[in-house]
PDB file of N, CA and C in Angstrom:
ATOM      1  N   UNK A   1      78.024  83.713  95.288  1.00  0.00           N
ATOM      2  CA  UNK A   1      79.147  84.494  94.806  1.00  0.00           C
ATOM      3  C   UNK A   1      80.285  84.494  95.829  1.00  0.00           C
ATOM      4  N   UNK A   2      79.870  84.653  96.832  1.00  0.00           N
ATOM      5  CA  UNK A   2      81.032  84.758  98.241  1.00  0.00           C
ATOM      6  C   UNK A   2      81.435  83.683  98.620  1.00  0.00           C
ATOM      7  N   UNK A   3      80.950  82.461  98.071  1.00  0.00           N
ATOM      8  CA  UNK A   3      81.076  81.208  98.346  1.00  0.00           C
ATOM      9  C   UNK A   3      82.519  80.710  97.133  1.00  0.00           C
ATOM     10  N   UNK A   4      81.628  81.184  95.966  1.00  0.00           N
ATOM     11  CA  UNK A   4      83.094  80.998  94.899  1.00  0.00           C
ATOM     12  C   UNK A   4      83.889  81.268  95.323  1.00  0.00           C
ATOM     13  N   UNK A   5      84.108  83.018  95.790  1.00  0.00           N
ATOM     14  CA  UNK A   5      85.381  83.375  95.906  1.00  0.00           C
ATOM     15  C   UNK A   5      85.964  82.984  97.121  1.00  0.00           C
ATOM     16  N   UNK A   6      85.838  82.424  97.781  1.00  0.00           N
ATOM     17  CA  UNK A   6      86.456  81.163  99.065  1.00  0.00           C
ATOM     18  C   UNK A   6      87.017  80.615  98.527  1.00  0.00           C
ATOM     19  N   UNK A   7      86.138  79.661  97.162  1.00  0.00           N
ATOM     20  CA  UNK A   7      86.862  78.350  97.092  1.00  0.00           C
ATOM     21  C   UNK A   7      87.940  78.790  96.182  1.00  0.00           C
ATOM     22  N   UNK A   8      87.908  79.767  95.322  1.00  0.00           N
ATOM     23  CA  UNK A   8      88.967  80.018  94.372  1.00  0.00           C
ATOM     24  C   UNK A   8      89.979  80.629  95.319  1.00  0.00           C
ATOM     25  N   UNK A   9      89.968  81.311  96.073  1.00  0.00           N
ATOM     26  CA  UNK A   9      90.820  81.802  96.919  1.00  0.00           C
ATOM     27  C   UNK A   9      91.179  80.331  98.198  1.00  0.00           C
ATOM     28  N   UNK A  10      90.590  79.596  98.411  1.00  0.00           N
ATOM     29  CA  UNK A  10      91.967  78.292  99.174  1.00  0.00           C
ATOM     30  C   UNK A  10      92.189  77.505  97.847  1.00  0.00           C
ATOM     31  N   UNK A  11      91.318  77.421  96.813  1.00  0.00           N
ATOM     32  CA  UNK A  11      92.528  76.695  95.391  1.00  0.00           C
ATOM     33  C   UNK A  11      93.825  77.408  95.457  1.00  0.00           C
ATOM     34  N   UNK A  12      93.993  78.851  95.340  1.00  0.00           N
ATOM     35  CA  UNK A  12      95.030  79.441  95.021  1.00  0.00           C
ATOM     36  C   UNK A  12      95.866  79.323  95.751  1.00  0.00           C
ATOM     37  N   UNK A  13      95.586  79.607  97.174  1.00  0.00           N
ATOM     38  CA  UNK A  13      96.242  79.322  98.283  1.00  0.00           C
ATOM     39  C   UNK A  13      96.759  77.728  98.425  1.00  0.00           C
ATOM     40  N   UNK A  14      96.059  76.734  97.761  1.00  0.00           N
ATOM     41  CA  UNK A  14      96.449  75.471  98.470  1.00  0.00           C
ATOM     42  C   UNK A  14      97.632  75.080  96.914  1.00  0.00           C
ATOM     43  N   UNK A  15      96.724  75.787  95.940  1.00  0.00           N
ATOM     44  CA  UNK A  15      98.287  75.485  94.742  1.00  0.00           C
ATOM     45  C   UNK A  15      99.459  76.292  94.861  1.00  0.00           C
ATOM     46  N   UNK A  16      99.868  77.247  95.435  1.00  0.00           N
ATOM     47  CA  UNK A  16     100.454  77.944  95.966  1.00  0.00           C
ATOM     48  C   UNK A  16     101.600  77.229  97.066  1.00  0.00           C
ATOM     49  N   UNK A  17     101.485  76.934  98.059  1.00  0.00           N
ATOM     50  CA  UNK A  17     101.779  76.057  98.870  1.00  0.00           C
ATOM     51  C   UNK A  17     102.229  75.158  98.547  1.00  0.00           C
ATOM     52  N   UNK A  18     101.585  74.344  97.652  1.00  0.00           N
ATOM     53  CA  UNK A  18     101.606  73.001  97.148  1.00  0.00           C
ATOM     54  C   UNK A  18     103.224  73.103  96.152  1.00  0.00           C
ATOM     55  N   UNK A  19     103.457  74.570  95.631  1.00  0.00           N
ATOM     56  CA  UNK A  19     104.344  74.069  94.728  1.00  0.00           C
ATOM     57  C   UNK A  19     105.620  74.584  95.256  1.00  0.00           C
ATOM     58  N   UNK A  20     105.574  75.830  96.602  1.00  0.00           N
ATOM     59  CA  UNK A  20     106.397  76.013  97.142  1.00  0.00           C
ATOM     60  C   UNK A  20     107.028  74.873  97.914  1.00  0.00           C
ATOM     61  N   UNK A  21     106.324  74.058  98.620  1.00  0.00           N
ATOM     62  CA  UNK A  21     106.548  72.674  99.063  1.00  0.00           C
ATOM     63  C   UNK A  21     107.356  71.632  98.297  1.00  0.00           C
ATOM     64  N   UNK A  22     106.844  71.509  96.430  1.00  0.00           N
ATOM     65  CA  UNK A  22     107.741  70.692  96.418  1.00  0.00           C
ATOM     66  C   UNK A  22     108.638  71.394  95.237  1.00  0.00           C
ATOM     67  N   UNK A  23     109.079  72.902  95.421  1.00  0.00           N
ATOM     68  CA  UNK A  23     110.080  73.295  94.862  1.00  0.00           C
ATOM     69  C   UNK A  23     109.955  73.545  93.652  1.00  0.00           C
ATOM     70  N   UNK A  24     108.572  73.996  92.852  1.00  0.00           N
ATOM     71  CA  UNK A  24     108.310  74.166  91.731  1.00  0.00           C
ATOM     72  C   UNK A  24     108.710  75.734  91.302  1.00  0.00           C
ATOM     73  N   UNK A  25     108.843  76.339  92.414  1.00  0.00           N
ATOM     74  CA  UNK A  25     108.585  78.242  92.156  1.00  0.00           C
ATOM     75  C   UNK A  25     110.329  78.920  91.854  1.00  0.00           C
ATOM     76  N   UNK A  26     110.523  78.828  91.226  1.00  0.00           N
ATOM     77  CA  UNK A  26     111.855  79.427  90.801  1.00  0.00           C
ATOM     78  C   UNK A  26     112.350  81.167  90.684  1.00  0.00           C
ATOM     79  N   UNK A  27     113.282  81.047  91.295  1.00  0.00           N
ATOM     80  CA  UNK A  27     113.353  82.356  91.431  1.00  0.00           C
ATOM     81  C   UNK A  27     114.057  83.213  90.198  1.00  0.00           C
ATOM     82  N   UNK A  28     113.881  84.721  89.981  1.00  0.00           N
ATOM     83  CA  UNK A  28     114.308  85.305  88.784  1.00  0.00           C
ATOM     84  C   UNK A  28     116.119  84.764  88.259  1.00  0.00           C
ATOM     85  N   UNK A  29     116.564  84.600  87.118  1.00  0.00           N
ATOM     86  CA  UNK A  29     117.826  84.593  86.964  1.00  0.00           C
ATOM     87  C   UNK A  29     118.218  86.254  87.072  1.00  0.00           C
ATOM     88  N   UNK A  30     119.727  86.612  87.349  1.00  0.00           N
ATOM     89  CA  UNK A  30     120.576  87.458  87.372  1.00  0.00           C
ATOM     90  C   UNK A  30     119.944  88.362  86.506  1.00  0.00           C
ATOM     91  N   UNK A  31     120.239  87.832  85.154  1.00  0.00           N
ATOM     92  CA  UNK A  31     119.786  88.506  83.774  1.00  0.00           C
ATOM     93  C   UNK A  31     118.227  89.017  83.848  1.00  0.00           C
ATOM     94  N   UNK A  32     117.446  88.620  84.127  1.00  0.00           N
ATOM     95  CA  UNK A  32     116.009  88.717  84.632  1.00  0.00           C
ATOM     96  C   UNK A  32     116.324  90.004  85.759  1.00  0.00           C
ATOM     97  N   UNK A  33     116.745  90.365  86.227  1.00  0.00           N
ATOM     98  CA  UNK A  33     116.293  91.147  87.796  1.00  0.00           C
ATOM     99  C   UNK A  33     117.437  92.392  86.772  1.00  0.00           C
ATOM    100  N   UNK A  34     118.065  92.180  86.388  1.00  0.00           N
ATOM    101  CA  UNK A  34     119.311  93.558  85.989  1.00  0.00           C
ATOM    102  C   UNK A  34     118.061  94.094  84.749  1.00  0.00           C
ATOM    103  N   UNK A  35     117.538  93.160  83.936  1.00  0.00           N
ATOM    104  CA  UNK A  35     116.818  93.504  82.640  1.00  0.00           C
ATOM    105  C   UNK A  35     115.337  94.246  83.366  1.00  0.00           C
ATOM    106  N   UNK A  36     114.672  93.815  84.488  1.00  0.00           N
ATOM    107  CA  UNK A  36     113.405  94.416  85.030  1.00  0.00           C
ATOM    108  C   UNK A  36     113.759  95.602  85.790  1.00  0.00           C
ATOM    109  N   UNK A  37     115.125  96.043  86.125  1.00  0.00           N
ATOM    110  CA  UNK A  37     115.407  97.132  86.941  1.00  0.00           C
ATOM    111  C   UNK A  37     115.928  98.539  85.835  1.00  0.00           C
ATOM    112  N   UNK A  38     116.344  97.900  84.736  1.00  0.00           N
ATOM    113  CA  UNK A  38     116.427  98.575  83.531  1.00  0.00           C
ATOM    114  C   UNK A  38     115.188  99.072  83.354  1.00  0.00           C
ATOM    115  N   UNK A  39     113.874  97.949  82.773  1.00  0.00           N
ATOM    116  CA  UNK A  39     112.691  98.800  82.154  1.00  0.00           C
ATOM    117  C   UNK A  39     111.896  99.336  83.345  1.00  0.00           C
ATOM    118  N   UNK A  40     112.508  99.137  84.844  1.00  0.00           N
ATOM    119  CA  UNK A  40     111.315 100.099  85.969  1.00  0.00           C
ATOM    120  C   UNK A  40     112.017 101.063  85.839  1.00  0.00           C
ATOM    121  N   UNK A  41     113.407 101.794  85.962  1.00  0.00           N
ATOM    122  CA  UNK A  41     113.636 102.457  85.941  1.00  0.00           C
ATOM    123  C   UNK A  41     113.581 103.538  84.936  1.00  0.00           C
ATOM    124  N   UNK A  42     113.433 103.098  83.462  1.00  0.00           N
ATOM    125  CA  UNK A  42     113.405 103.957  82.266  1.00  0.00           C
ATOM    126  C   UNK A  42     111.815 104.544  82.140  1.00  0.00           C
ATOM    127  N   UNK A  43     111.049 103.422  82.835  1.00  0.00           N
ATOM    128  CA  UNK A  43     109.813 103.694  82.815  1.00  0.00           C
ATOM    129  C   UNK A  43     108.986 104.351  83.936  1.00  0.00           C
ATOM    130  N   UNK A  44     109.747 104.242  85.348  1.00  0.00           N
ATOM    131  CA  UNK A  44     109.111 104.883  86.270  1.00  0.00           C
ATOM    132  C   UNK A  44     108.018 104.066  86.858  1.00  0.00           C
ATOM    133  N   UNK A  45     108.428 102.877  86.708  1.00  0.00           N
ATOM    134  CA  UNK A  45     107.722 101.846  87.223  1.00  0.00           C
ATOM    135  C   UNK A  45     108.607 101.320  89.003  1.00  0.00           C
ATOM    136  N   UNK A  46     107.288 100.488  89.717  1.00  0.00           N
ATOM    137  CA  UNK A  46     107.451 100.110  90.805  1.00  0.00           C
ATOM    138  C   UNK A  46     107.728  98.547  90.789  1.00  0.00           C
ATOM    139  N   UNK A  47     108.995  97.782  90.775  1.00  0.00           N
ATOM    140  CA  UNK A  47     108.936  96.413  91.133  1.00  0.00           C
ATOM    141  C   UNK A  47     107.885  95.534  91.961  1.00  0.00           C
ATOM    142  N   UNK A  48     107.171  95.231  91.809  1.00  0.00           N
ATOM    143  CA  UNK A  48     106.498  94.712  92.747  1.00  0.00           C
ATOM    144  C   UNK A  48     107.237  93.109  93.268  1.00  0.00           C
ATOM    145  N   UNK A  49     107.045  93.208  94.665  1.00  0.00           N
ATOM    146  CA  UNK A  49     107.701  91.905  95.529  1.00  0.00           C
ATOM    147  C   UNK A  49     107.929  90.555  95.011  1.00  0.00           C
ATOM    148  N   UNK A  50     106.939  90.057  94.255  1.00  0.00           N
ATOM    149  CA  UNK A  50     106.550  89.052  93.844  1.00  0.00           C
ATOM    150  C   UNK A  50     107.749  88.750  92.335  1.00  0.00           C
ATOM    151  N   UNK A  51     107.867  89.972  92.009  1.00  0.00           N
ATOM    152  CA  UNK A  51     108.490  89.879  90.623  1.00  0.00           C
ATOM    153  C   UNK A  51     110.235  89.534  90.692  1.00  0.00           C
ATOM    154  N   UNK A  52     110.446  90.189  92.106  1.00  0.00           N
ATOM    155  CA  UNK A  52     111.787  90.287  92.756  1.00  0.00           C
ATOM    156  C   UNK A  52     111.861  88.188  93.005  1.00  0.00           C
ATOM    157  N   UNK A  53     110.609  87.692  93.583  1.00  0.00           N
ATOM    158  CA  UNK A  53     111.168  86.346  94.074  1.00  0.00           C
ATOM    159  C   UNK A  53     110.695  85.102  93.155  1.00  0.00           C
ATOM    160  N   UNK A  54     110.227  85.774  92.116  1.00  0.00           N
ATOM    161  CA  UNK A  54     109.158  84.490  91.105  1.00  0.00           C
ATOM    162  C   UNK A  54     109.628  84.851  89.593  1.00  0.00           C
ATOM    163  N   UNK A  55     110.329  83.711  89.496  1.00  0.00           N
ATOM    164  CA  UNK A  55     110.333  83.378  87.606  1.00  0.00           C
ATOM    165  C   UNK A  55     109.251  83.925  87.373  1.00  0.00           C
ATOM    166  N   UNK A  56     108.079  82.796  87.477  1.00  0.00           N
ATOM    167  CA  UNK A  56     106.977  83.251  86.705  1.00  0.00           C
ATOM    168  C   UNK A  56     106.261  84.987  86.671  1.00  0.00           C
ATOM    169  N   UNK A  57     106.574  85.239  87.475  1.00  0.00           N
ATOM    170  CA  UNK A  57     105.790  86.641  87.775  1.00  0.00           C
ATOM    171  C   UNK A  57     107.193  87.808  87.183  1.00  0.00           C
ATOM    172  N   UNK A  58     108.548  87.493  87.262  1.00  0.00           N
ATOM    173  CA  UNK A  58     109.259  87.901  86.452  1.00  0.00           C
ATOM    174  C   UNK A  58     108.865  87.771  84.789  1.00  0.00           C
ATOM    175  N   UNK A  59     108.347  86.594  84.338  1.00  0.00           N
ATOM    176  CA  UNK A  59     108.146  86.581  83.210  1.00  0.00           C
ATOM    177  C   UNK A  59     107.161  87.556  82.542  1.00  0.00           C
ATOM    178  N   UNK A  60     106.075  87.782  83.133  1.00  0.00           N
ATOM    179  CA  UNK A  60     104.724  88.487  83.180  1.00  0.00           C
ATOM    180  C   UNK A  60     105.136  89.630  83.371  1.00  0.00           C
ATOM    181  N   UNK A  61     105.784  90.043  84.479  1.00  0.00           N
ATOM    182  CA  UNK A  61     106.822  91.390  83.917  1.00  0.00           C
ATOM    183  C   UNK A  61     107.221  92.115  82.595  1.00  0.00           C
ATOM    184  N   UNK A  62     108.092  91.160  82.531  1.00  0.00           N
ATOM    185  CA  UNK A  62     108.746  91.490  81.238  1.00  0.00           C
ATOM    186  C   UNK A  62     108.482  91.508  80.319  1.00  0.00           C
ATOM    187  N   UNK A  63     107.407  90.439  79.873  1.00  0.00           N
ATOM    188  CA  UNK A  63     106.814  90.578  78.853  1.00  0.00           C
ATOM    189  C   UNK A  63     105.831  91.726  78.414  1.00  0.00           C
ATOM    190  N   UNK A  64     104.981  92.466  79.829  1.00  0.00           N
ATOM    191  CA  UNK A  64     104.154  93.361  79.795  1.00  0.00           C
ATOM    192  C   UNK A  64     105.002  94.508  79.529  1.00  0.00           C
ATOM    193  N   UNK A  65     106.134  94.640  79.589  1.00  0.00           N
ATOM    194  CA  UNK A  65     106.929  96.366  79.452  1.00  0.00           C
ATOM    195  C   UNK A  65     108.155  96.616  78.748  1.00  0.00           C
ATOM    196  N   UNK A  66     108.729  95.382  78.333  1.00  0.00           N
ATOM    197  CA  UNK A  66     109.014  94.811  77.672  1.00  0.00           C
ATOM    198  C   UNK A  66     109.497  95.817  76.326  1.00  0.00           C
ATOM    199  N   UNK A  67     108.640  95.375  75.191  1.00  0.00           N
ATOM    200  CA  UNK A  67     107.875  96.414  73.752  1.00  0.00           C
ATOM    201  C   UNK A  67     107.946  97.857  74.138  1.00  0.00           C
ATOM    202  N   UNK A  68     107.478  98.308  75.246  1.00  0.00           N
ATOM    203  CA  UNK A  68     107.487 100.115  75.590  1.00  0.00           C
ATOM    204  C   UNK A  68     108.592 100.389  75.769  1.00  0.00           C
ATOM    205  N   UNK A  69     109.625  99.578  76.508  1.00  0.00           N
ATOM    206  CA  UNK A  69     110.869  99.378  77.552  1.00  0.00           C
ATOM    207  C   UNK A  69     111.965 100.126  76.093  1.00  0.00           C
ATOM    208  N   UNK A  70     111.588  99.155  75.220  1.00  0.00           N
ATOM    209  CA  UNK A  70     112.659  99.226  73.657  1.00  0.00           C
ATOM    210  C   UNK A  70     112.280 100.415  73.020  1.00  0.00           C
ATOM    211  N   UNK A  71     111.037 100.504  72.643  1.00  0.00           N
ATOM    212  CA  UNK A  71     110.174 102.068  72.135  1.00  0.00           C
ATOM    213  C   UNK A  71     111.265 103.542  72.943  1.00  0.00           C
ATOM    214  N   UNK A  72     110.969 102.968  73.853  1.00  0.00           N
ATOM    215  CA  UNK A  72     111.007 104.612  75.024  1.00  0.00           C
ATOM    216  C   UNK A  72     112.809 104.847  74.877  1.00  0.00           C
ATOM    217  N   UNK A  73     113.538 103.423  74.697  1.00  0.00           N
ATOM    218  CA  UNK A  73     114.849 103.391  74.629  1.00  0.00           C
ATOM    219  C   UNK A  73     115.677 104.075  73.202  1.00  0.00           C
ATOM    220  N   UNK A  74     114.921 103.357  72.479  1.00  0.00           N
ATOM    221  CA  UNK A  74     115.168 103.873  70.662  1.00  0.00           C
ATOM    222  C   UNK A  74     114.734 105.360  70.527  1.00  0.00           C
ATOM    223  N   UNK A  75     113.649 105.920  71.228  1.00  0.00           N
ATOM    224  CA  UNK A  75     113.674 107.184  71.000  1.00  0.00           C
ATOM    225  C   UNK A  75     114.455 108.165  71.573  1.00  0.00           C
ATOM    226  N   UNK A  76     115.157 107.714  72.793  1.00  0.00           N
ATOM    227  CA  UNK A  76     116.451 108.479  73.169  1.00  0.00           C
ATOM    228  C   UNK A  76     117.709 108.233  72.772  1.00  0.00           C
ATOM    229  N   UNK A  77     118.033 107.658  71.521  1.00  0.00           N
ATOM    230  CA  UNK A  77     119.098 107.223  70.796  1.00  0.00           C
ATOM    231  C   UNK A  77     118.370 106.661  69.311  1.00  0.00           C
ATOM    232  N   UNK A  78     117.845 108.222  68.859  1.00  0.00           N
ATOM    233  CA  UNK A  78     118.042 107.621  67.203  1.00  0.00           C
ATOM    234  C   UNK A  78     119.103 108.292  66.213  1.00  0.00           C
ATOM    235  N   UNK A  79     120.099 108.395  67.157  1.00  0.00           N
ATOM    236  CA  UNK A  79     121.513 108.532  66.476  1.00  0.00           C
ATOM    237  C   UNK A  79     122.744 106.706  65.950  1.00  0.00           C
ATOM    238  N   UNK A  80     122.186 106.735  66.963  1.00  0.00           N
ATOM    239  CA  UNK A  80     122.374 104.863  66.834  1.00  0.00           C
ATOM    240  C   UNK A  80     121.821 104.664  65.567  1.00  0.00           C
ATOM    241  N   UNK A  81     120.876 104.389  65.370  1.00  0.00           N
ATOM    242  CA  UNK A  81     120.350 104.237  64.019  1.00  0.00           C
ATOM    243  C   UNK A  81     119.703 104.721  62.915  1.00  0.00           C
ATOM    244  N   UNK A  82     120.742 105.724  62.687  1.00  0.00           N
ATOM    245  CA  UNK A  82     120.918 106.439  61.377  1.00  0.00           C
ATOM    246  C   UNK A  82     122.199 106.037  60.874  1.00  0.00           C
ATOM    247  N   UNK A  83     122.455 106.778  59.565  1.00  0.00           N
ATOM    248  CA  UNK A  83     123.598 105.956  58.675  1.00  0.00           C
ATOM    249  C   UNK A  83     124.375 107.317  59.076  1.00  0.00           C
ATOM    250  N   UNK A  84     125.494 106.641  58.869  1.00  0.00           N
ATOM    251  CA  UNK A  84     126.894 107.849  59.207  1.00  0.00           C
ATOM    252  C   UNK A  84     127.631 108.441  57.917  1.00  0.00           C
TER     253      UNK A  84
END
């Protein structure tokens, strides 16, 4: 068991590396970091580091809070959408 988690832990580590090296890891767009500071803040959520410097982990973000982010938003403005 302690042996797995070695090897899965230098896989991660060595794919990790591997893609920072040749420039695979992209960092959040503009729109991405203004849109995740929106749903931490409405939600009382903590950015975590990773989300601040990684597309991908931005994506996983957003997608996870995303659905609540809109919920929690629409219920403090259902004057917006009612008929006038």
């Amino acid at each position: 068991m302690a042996e797995r988690r070695r090897s899965d832990l230098a896989r991660f580590i060595v794919d990790n590396v591997t893609a920072l090296l040749e420039g695979n890891v992209l960092p959040p767009t503009e729109n991405q970091l203004k849109y995740a500071v929106a749903i931490a803040s409405a939600l009382e959520l903590e950015l975590p580091p990773d989300v601040l410097k990684y597309r991908d982990s931005m994506g996983v973000f957003l997608s996870k809070h995303a659905q609540n982010y809109h919920r929690i938003k629409a219920s403090k403005n259902p004057a917006r959408d009612s008929p006038q």
